[in-house]
PDB file of N, CA and C in Angstrom:
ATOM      1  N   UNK A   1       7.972  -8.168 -10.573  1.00  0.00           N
ATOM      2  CA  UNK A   1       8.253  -7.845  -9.194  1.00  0.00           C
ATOM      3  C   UNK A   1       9.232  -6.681  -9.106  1.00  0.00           C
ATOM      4  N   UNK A   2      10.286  -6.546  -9.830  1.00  0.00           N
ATOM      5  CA  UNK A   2      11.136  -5.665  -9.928  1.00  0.00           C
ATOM      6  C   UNK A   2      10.497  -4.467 -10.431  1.00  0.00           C
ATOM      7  N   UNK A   3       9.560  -4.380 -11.563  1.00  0.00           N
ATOM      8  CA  UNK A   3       8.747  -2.738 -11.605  1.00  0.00           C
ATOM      9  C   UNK A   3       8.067  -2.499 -10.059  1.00  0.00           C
ATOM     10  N   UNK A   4       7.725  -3.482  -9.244  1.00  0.00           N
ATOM     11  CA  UNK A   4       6.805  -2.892  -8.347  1.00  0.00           C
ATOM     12  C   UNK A   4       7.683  -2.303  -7.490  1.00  0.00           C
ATOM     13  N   UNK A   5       8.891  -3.138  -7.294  1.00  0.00           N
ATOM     14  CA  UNK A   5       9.852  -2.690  -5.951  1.00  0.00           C
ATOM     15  C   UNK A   5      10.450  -0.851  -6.610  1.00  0.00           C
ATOM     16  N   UNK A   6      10.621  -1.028  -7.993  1.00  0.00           N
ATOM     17  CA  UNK A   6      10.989   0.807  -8.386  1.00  0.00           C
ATOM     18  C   UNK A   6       9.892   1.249  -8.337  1.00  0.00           C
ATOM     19  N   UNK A   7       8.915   0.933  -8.612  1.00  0.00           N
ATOM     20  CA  UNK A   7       7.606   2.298  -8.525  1.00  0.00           C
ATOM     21  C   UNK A   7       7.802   2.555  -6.783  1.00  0.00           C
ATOM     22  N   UNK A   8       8.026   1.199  -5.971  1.00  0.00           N
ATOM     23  CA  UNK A   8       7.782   1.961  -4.639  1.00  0.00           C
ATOM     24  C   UNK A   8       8.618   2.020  -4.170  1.00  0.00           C
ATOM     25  N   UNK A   9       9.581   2.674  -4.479  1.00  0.00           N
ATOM     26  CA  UNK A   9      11.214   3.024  -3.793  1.00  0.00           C
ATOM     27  C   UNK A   9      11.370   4.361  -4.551  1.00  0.00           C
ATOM     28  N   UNK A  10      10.455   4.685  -5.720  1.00  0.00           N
ATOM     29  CA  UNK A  10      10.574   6.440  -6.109  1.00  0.00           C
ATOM     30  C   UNK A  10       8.886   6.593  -5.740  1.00  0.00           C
ATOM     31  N   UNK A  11       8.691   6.205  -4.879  1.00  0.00           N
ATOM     32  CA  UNK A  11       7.470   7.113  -4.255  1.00  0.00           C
ATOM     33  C   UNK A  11       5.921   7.314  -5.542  1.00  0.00           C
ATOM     34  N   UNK A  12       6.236   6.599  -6.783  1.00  0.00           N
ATOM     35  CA  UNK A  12       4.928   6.689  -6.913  1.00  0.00           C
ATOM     36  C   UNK A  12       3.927   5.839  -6.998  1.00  0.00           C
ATOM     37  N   UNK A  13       4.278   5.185  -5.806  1.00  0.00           N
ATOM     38  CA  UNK A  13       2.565   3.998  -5.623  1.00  0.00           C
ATOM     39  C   UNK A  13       2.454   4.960  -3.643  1.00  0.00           C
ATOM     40  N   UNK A  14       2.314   5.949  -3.447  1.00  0.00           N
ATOM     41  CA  UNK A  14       1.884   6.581  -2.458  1.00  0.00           C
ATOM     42  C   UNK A  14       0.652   6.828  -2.463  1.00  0.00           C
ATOM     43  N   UNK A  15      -0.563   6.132  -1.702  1.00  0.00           N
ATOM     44  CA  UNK A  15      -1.584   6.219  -1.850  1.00  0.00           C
ATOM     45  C   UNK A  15      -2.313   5.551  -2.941  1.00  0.00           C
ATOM     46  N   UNK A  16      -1.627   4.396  -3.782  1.00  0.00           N
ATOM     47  CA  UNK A  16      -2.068   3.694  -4.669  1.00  0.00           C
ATOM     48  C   UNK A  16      -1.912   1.960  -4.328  1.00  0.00           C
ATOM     49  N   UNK A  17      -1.453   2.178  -3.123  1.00  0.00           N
ATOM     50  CA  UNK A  17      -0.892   0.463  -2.690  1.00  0.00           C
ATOM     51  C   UNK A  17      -1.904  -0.413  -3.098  1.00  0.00           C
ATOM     52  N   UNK A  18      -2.736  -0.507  -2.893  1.00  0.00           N
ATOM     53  CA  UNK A  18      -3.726  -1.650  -3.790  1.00  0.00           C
ATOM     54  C   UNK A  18      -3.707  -1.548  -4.763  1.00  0.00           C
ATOM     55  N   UNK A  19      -3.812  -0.814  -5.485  1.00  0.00           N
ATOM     56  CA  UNK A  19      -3.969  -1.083  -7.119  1.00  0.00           C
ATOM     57  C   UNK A  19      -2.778  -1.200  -7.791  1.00  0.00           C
ATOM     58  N   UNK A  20      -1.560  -1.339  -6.918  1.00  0.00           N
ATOM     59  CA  UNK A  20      -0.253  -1.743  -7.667  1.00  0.00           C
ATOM     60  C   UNK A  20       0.511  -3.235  -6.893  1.00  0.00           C
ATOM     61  N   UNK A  21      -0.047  -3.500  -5.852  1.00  0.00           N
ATOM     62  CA  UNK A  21       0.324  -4.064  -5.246  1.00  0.00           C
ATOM     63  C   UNK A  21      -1.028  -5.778  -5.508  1.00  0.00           C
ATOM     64  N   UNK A  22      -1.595  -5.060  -5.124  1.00  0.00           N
ATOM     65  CA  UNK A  22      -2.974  -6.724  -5.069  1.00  0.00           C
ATOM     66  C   UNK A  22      -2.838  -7.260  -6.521  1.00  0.00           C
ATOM     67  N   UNK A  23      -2.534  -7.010  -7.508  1.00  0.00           N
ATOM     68  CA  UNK A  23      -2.299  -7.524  -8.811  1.00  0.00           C
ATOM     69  C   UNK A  23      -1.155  -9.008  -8.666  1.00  0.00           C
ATOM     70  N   UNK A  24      -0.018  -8.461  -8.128  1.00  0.00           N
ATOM     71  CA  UNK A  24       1.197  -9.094  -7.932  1.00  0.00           C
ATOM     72  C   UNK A  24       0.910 -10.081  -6.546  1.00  0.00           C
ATOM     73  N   UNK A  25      -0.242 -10.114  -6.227  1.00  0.00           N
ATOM     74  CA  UNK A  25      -0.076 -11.047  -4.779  1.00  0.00           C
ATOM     75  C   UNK A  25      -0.413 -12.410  -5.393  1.00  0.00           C
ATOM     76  N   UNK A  26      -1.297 -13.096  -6.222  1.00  0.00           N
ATOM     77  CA  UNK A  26      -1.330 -14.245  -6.735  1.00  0.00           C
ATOM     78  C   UNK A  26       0.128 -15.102  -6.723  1.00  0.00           C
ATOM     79  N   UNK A  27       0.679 -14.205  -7.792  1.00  0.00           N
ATOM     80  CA  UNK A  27       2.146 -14.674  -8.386  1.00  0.00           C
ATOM     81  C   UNK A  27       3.093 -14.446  -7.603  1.00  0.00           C
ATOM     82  N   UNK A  28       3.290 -13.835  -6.699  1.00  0.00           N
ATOM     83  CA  UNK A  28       4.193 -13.974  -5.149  1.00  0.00           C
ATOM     84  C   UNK A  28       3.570 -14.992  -4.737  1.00  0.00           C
ATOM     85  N   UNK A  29       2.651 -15.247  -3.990  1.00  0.00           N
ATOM     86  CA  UNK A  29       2.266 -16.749  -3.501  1.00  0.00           C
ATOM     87  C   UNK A  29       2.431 -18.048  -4.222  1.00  0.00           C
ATOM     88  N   UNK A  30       2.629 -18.243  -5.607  1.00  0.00           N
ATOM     89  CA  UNK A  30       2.405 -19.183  -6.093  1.00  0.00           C
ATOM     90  C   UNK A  30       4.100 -19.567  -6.116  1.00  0.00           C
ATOM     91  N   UNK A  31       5.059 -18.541  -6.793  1.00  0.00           N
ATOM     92  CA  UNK A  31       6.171 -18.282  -6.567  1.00  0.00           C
ATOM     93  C   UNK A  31       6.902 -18.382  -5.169  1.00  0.00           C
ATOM     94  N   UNK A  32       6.314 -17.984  -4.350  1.00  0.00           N
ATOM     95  CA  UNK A  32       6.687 -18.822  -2.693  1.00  0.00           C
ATOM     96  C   UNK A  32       6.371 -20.066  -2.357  1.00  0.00           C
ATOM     97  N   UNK A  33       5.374 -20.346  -3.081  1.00  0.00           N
ATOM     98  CA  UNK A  33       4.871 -22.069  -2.382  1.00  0.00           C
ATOM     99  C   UNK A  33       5.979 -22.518  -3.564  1.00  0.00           C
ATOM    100  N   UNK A  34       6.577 -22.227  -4.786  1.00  0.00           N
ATOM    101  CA  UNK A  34       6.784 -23.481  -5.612  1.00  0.00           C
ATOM    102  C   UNK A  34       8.565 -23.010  -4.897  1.00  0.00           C
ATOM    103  N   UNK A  35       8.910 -21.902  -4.314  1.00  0.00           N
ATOM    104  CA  UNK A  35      10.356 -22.185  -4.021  1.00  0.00           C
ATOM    105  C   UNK A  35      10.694 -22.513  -2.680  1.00  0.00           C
ATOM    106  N   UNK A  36       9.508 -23.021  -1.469  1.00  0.00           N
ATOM    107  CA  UNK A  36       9.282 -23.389  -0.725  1.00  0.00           C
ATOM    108  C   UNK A  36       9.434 -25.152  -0.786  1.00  0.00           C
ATOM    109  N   UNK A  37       8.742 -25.261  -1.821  1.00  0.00           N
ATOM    110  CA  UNK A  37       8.508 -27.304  -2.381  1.00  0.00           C
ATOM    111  C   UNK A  37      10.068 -27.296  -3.114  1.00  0.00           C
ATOM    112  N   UNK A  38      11.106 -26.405  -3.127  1.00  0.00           N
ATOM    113  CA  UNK A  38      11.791 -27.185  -3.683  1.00  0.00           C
ATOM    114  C   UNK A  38      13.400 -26.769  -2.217  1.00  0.00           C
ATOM    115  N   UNK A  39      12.635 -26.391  -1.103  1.00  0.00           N
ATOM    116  CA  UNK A  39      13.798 -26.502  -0.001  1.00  0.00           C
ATOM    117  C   UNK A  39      13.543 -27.873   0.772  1.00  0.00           C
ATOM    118  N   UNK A  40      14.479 -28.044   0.988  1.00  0.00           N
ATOM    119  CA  UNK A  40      14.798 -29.455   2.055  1.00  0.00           C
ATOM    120  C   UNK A  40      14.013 -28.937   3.599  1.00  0.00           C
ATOM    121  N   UNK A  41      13.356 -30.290   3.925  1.00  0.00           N
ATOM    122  CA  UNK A  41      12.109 -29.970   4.722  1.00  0.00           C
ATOM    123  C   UNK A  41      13.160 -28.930   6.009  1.00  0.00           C
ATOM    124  N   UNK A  42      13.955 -29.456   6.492  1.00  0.00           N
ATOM    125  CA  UNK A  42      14.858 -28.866   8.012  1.00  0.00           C
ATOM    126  C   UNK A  42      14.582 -27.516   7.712  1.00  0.00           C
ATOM    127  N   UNK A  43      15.171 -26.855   6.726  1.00  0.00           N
ATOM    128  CA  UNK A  43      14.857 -25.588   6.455  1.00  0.00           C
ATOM    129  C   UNK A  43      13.678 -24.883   6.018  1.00  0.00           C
ATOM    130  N   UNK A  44      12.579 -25.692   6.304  1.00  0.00           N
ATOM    131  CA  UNK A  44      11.203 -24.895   6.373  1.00  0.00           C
ATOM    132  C   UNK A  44      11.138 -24.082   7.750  1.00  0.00           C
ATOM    133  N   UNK A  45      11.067 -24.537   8.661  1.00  0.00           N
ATOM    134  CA  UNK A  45      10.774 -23.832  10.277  1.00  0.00           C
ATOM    135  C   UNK A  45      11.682 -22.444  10.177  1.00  0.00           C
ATOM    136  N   UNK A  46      12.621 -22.826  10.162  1.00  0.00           N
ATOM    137  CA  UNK A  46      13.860 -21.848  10.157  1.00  0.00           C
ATOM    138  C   UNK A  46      13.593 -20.742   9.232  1.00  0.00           C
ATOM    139  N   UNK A  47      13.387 -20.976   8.204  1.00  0.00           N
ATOM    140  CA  UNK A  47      12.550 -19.715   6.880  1.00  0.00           C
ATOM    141  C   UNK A  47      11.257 -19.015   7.626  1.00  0.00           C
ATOM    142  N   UNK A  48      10.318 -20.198   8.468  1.00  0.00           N
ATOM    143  CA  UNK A  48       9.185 -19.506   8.972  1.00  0.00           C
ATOM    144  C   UNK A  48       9.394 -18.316   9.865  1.00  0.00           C
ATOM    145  N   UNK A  49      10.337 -18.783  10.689  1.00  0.00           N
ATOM    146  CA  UNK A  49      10.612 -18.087  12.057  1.00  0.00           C
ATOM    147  C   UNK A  49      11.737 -16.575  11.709  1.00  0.00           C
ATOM    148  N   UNK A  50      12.073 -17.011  10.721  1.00  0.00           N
ATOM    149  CA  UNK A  50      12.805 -15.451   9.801  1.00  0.00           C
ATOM    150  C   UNK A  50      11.719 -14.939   9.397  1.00  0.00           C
ATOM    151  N   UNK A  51      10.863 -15.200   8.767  1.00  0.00           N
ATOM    152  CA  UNK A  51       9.646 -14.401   8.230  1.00  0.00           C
ATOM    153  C   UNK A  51       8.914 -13.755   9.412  1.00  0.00           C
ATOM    154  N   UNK A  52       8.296 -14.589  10.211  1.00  0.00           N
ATOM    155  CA  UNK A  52       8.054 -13.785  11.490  1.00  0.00           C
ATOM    156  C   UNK A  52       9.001 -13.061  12.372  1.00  0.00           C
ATOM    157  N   UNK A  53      10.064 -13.266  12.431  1.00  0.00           N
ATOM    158  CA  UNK A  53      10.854 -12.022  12.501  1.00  0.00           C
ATOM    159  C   UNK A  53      11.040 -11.059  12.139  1.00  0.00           C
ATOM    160  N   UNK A  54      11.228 -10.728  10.800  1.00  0.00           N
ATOM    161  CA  UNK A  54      11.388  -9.908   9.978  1.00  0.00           C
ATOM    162  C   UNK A  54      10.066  -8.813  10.085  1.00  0.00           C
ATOM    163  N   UNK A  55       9.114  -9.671   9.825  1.00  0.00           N
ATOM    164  CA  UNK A  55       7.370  -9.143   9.614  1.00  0.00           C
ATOM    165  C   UNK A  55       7.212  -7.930  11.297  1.00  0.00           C
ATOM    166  N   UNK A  56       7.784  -8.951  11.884  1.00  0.00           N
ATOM    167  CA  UNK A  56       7.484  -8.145  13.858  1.00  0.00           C
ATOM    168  C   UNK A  56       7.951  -6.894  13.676  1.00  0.00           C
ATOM    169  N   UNK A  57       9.602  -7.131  13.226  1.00  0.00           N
ATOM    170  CA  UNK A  57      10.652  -5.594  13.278  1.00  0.00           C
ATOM    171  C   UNK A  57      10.308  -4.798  12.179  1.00  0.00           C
ATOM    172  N   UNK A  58       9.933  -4.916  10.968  1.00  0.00           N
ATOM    173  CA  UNK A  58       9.494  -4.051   9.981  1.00  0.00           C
ATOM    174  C   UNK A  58       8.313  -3.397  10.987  1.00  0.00           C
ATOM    175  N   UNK A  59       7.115  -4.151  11.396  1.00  0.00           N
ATOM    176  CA  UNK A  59       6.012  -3.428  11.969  1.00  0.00           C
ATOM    177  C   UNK A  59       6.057  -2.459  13.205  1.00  0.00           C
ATOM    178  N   UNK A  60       7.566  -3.253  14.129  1.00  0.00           N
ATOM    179  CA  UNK A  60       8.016  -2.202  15.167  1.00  0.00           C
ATOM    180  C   UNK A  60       8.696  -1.149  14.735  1.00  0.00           C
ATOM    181  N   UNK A  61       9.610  -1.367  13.701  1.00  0.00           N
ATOM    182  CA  UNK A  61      10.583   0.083  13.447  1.00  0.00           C
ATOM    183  C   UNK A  61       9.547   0.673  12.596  1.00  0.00           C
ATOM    184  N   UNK A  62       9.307   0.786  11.220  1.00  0.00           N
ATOM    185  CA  UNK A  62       8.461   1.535  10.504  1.00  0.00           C
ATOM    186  C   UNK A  62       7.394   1.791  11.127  1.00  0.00           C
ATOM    187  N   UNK A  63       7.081   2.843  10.627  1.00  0.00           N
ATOM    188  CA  UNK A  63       6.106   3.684  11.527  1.00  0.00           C
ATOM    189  C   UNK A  63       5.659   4.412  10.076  1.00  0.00           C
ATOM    190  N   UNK A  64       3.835   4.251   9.550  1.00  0.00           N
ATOM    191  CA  UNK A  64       3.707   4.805   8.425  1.00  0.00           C
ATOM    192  C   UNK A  64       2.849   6.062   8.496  1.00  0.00           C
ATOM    193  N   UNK A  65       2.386   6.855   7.282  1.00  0.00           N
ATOM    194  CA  UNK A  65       2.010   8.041   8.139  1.00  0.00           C
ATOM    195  C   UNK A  65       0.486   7.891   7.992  1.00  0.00           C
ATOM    196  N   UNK A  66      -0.282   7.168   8.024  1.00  0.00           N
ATOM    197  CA  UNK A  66      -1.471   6.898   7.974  1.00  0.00           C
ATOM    198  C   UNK A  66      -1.960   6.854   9.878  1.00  0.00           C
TER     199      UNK A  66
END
């Protein structure tokens, strides 16, 4: 996860986002559900509703050039 976040913070997965990115989506999901099963249930909603937060304002402020 950490090579993907430097390849795309020095700009070279520009125009390569799938083929550097869809590799790593399995193991992010599997890695979210297993650190998800190990939070105390109260703090599931609360994680959800940050994620959809987060997801809204990234999509309102960033603006990409496509």
């Amino acid at each position: 996860m950490a090579g993907v976040v430097v390849a795309d913070l020095s700009g070279l997965s520009k125009g390569e986002v799938e083929r550097i990115w869809l590799p790593f989506v399995p193991w992010v999901t599997v890695a979210g559900a297993w650190l998800l099963s190990r939070v105390e249930r109260r703090w599931v909603w609360s994680m959800l509703a940050t994620q959809i937060t987060a997801g809204v304002a990234l999509q309102a402020l960033l603006v990409g050039i496509w």
